[in-house]
PDB file of N, CA and C in Angstrom:
ATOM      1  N   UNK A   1      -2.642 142.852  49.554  1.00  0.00           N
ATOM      2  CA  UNK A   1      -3.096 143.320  50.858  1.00  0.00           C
ATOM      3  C   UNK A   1      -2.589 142.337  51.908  1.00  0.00           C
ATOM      4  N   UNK A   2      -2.208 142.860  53.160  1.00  0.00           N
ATOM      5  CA  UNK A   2      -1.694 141.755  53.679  1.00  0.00           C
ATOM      6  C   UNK A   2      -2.458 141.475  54.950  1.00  0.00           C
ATOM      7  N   UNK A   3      -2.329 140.497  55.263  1.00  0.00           N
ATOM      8  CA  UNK A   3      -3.654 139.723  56.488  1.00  0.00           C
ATOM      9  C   UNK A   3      -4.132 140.275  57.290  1.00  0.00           C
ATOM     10  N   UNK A   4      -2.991 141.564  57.985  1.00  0.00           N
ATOM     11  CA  UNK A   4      -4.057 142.227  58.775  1.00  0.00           C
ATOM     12  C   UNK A   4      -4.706 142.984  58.259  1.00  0.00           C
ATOM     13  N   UNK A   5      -4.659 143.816  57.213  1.00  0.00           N
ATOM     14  CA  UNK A   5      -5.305 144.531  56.782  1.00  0.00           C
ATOM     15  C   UNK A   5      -6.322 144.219  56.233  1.00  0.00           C
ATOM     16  N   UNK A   6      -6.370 142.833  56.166  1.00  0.00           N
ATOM     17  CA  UNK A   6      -7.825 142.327  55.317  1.00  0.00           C
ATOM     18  C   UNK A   6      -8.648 142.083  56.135  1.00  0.00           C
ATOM     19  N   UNK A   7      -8.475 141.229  57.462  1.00  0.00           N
ATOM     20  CA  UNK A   7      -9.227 141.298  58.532  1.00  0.00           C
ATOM     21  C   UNK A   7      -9.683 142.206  59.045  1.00  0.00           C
ATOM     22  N   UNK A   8      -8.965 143.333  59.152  1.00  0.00           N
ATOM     23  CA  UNK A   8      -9.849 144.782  59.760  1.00  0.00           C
ATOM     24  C   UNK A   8     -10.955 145.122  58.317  1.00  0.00           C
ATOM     25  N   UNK A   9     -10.539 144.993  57.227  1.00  0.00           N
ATOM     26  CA  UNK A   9     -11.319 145.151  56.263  1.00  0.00           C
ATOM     27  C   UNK A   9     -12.765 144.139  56.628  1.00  0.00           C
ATOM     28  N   UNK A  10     -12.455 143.403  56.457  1.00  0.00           N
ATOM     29  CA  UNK A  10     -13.567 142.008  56.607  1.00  0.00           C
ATOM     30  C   UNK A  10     -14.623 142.714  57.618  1.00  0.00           C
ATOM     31  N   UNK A  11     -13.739 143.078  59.177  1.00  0.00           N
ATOM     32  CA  UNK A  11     -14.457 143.572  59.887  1.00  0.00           C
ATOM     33  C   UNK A  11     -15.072 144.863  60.259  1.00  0.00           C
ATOM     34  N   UNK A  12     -14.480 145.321  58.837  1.00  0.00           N
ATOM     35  CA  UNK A  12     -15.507 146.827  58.714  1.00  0.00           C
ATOM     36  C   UNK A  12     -16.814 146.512  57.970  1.00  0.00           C
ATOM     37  N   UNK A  13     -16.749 145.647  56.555  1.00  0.00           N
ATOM     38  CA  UNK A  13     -17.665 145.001  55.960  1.00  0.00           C
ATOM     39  C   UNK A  13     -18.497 144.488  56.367  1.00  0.00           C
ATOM     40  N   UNK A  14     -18.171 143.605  57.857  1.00  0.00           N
ATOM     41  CA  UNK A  14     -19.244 143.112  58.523  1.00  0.00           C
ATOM     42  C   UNK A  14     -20.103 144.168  59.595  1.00  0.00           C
ATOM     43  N   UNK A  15     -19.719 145.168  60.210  1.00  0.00           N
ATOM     44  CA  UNK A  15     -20.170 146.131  60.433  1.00  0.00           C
ATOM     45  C   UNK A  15     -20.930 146.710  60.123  1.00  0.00           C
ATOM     46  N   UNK A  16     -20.946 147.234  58.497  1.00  0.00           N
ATOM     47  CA  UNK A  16     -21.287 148.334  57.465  1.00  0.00           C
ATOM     48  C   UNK A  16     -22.630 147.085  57.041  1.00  0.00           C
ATOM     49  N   UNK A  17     -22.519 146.388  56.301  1.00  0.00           N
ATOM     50  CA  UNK A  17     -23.307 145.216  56.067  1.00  0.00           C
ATOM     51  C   UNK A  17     -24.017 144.847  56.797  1.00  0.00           C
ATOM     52  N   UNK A  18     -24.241 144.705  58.229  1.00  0.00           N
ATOM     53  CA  UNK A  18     -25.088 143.976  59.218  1.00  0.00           C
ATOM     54  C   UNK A  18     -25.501 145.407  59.965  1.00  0.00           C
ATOM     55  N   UNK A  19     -25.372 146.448  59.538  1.00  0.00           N
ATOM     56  CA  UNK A  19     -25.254 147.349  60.672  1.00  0.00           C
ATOM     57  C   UNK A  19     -25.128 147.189  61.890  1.00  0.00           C
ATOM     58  N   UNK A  20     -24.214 146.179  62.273  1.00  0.00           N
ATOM     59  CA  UNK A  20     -23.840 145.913  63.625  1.00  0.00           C
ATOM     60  C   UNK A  20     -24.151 147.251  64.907  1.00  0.00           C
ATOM     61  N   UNK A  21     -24.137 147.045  66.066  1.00  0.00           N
ATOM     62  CA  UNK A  21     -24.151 147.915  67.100  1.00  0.00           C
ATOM     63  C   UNK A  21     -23.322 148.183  67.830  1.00  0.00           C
ATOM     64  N   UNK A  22     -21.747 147.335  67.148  1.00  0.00           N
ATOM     65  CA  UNK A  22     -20.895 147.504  67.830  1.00  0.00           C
ATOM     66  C   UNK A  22     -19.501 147.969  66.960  1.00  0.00           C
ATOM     67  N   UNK A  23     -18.505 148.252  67.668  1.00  0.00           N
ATOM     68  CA  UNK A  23     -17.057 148.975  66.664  1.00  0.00           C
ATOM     69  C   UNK A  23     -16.808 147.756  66.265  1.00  0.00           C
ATOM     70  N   UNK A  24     -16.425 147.869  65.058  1.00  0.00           N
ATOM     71  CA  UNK A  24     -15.197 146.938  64.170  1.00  0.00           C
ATOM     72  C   UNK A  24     -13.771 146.121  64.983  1.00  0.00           C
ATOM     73  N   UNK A  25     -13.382 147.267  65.656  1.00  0.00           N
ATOM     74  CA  UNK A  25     -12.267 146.811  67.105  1.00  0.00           C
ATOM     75  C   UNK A  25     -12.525 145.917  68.216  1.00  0.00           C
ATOM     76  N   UNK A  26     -13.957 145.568  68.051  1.00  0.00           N
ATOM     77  CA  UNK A  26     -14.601 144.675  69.273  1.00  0.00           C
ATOM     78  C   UNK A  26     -14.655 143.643  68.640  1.00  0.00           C
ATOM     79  N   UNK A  27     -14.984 143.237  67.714  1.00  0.00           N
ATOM     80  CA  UNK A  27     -14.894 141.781  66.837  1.00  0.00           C
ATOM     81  C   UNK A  27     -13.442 141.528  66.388  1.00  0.00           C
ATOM     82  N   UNK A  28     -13.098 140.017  67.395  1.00  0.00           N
ATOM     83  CA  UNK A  28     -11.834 139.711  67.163  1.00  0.00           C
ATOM     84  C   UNK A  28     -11.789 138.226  66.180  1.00  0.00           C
ATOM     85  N   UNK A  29     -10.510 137.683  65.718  1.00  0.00           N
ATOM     86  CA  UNK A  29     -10.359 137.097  64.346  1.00  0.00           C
ATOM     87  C   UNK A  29     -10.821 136.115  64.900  1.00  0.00           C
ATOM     88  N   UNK A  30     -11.060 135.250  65.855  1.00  0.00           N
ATOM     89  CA  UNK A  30     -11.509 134.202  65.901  1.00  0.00           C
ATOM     90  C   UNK A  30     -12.634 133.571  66.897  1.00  0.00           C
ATOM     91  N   UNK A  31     -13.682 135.333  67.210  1.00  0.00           N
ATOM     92  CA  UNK A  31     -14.864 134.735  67.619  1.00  0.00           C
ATOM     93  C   UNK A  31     -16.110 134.798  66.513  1.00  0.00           C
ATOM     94  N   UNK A  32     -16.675 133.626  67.044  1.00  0.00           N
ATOM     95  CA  UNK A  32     -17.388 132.992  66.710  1.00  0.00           C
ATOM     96  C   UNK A  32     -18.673 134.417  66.051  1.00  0.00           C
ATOM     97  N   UNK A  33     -19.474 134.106  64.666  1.00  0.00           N
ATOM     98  CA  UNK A  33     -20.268 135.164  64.393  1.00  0.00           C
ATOM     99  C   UNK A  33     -21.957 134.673  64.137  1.00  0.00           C
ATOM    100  N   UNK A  34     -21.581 133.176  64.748  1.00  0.00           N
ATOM    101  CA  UNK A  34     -23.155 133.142  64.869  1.00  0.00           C
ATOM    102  C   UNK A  34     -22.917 131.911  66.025  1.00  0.00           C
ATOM    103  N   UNK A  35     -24.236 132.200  66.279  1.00  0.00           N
ATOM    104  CA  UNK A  35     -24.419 131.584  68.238  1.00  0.00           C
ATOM    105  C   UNK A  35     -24.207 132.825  69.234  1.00  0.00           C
ATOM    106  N   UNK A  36     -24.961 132.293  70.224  1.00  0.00           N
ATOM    107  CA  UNK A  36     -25.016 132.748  71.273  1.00  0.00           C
ATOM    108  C   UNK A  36     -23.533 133.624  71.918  1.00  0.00           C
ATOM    109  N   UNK A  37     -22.708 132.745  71.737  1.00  0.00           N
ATOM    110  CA  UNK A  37     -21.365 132.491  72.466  1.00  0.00           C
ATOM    111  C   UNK A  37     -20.556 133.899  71.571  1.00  0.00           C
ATOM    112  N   UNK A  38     -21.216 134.003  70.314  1.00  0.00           N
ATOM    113  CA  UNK A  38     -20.525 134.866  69.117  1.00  0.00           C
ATOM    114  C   UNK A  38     -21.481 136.578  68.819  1.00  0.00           C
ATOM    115  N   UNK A  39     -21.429 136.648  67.635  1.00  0.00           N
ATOM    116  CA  UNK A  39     -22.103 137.812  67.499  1.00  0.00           C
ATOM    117  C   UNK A  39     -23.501 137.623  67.464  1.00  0.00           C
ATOM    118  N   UNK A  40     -23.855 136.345  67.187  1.00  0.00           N
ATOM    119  CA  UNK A  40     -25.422 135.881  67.462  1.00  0.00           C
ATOM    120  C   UNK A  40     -26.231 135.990  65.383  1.00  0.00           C
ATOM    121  N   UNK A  41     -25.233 136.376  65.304  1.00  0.00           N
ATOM    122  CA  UNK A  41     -26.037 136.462  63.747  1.00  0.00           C
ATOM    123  C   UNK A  41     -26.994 135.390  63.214  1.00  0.00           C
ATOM    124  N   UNK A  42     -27.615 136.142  62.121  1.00  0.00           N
ATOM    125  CA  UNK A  42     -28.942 135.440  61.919  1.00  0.00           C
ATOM    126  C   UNK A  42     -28.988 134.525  59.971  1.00  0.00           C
ATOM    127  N   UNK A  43     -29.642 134.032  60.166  1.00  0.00           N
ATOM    128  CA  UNK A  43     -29.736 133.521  58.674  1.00  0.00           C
ATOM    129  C   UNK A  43     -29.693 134.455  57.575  1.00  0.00           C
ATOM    130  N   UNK A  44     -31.079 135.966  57.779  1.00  0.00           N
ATOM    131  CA  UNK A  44     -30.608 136.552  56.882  1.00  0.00           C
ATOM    132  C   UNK A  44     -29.572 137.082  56.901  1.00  0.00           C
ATOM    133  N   UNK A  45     -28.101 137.449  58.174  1.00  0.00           N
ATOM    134  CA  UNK A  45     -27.198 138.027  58.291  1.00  0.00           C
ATOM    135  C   UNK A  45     -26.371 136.992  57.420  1.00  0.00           C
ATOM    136  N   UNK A  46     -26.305 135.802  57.073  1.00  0.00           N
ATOM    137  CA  UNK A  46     -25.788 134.823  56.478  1.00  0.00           C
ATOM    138  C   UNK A  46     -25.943 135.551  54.759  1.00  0.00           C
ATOM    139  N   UNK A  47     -27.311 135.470  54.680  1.00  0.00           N
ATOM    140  CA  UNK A  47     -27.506 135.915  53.453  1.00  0.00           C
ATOM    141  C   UNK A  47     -26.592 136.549  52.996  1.00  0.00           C
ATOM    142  N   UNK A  48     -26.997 138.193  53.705  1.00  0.00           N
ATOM    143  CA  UNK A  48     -26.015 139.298  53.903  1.00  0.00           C
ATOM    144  C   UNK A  48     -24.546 139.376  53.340  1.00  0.00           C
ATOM    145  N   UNK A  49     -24.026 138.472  54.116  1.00  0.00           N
ATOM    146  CA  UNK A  49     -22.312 137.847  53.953  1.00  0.00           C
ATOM    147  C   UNK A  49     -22.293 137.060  52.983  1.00  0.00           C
ATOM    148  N   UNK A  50     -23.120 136.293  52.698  1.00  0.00           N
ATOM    149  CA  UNK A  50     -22.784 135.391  51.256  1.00  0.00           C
ATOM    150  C   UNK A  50     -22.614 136.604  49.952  1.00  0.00           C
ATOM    151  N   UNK A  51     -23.563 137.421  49.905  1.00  0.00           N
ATOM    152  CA  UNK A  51     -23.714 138.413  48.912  1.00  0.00           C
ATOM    153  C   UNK A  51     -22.631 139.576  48.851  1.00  0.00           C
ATOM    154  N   UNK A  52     -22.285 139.942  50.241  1.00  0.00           N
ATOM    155  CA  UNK A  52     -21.043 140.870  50.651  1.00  0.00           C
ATOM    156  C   UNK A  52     -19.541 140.269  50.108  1.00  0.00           C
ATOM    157  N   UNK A  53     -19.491 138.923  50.012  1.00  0.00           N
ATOM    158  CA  UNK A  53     -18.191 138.566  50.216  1.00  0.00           C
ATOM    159  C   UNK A  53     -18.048 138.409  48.610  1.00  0.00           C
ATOM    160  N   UNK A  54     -19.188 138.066  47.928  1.00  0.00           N
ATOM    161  CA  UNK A  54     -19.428 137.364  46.031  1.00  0.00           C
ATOM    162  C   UNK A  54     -18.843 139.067  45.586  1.00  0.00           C
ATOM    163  N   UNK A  55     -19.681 139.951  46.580  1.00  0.00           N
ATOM    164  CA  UNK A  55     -19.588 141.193  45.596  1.00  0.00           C
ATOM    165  C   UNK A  55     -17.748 141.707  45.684  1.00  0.00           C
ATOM    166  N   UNK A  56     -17.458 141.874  46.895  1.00  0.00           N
ATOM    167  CA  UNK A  56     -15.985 142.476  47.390  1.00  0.00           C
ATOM    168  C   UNK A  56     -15.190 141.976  47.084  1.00  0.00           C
ATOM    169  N   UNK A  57     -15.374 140.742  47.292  1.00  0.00           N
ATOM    170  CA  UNK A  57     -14.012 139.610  46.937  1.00  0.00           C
ATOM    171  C   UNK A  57     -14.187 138.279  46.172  1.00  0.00           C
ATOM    172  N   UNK A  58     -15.294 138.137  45.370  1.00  0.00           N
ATOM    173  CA  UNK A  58     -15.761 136.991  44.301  1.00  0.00           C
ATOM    174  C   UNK A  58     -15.724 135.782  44.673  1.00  0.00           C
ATOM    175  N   UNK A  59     -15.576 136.059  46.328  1.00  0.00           N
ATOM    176  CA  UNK A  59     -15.433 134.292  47.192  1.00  0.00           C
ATOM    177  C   UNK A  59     -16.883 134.237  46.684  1.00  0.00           C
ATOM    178  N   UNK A  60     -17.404 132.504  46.184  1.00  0.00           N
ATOM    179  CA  UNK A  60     -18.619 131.814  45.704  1.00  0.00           C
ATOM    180  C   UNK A  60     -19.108 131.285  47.296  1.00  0.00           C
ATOM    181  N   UNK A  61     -20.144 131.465  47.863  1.00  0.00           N
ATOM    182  CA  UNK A  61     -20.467 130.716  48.986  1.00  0.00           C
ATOM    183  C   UNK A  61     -21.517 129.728  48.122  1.00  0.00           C
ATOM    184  N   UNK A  62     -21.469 128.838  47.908  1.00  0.00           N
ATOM    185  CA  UNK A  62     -22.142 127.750  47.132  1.00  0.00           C
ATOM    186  C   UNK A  62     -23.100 126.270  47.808  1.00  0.00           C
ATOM    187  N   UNK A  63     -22.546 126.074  48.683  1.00  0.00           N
ATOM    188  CA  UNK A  63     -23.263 125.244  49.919  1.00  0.00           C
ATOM    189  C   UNK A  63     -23.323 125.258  51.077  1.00  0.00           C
ATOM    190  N   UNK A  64     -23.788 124.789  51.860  1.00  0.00           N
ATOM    191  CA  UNK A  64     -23.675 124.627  53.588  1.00  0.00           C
ATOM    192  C   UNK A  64     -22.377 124.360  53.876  1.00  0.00           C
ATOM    193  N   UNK A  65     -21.977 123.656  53.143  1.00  0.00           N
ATOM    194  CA  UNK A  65     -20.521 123.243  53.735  1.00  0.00           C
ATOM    195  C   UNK A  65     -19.343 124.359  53.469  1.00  0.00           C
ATOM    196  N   UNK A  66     -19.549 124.778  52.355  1.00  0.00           N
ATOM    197  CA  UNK A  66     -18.717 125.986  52.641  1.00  0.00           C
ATOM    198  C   UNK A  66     -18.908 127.486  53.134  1.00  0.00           C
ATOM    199  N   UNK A  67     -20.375 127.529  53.602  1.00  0.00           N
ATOM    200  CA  UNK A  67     -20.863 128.092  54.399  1.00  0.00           C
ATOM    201  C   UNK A  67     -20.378 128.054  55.544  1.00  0.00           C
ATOM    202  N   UNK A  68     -20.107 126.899  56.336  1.00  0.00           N
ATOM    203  CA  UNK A  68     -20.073 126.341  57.630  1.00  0.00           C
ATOM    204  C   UNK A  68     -18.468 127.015  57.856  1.00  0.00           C
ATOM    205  N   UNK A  69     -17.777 126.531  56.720  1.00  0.00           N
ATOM    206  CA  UNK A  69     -16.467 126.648  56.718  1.00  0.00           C
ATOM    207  C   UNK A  69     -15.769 128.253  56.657  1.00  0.00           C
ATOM    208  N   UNK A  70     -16.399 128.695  55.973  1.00  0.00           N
ATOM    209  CA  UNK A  70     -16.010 130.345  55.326  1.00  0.00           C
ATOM    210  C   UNK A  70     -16.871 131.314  56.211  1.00  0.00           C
ATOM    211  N   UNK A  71     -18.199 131.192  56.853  1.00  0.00           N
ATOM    212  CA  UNK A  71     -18.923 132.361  57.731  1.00  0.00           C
ATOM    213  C   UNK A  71     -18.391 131.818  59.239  1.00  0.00           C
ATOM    214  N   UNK A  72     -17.811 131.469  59.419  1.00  0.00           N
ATOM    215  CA  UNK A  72     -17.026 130.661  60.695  1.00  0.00           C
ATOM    216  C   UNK A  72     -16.875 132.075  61.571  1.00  0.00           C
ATOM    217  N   UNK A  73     -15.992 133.351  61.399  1.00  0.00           N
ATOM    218  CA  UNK A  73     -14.984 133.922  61.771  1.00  0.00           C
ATOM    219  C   UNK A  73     -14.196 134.633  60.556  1.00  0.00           C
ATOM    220  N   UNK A  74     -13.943 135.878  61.469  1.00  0.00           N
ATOM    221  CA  UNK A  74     -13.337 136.387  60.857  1.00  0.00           C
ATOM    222  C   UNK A  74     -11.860 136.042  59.692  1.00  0.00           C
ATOM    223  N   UNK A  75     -11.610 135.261  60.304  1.00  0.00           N
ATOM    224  CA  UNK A  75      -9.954 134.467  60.320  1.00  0.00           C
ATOM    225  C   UNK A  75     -10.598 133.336  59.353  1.00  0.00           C
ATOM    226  N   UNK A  76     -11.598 132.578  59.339  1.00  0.00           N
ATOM    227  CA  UNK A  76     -12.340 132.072  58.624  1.00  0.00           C
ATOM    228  C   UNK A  76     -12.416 133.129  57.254  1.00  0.00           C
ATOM    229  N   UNK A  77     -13.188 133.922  57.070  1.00  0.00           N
ATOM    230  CA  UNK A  77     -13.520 134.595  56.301  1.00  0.00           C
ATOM    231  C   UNK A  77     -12.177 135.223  55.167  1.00  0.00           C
ATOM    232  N   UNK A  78     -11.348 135.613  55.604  1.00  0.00           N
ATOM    233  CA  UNK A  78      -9.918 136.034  55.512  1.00  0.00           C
ATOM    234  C   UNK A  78      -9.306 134.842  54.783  1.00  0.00           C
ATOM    235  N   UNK A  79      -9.080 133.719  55.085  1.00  0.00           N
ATOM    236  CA  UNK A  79      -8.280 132.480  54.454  1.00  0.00           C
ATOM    237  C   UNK A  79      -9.531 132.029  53.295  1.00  0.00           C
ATOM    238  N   UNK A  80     -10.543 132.462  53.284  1.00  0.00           N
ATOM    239  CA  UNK A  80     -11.274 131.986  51.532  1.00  0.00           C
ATOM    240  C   UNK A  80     -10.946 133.327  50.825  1.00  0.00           C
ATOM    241  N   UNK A  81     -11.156 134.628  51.529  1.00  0.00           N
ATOM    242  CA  UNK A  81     -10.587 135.809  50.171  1.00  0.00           C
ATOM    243  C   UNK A  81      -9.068 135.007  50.014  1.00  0.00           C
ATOM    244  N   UNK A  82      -8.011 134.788  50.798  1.00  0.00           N
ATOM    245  CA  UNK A  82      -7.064 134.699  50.989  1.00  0.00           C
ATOM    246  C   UNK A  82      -6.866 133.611  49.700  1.00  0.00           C
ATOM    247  N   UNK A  83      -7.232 132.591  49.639  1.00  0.00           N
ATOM    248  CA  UNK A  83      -7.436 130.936  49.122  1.00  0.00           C
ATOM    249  C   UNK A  83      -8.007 131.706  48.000  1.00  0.00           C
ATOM    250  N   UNK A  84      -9.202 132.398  47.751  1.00  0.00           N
ATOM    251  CA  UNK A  84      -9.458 132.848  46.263  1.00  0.00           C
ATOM    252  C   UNK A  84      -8.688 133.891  45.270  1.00  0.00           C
ATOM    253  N   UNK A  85      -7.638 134.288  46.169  1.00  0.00           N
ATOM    254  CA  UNK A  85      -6.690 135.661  45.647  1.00  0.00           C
ATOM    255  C   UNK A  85      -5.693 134.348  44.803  1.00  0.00           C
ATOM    256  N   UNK A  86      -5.107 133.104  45.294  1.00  0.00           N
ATOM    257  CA  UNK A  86      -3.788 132.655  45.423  1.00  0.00           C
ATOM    258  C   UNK A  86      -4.179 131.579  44.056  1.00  0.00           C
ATOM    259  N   UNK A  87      -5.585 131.712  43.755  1.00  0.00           N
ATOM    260  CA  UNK A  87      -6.143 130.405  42.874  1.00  0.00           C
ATOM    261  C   UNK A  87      -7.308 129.857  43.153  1.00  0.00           C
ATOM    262  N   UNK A  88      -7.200 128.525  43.965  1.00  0.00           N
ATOM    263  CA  UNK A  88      -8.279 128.055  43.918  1.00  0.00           C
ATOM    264  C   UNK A  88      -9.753 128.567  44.928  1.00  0.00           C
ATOM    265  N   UNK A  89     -10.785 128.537  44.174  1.00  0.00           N
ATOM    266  CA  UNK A  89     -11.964 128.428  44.790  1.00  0.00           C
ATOM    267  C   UNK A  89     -12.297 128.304  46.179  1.00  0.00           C
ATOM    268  N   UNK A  90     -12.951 129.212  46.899  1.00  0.00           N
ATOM    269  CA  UNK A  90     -13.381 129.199  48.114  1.00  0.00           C
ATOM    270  C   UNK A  90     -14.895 128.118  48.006  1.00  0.00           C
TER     271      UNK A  90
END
């Protein structure tokens, strides 16, 4: 699959998953999806995505830190499926 297509993927998932209130086309690759400044998401929306991403794409969200790193953004999100397709561990 190639990058863009995974990102629009990502951002249908996050859509469908959060039942967002907004189109998939409005969330771009590198805003922010929690804070104010971003989509504002919430802890359990964290949940949500940890469980969405184990099931779709077998990325492990395993600590805060790769929490921090991998629920970042879309473009975020994209380079751990990306990083878990090529080998190593997200």
């Amino acid at each position: 699959m190639d990058e863009t297509a995974l990102r629009n993927e990502i951002r249908s998932m996050l859509v469908e998953t959060l039942m967002l209130p907004i189109p998939a086309g409005e969330i771009t690759d590198e805003r922010p999806l929690f804070g104010p400044e971003g989509l504002g998401l919430d802890s359990v929306d964290a949940l949500q995505l940890v469980v969405a991403l184990d099931k779709k794409y077998g990325v492990k969200v395993t600590d805060r830190e790769v929490a921090t790193r991998v629920l970042g953004s879309v473009s975020a999100m994209a380079r751990a499926v990306a990083e878990k397709a090529s080998g190593p561990a997200a």
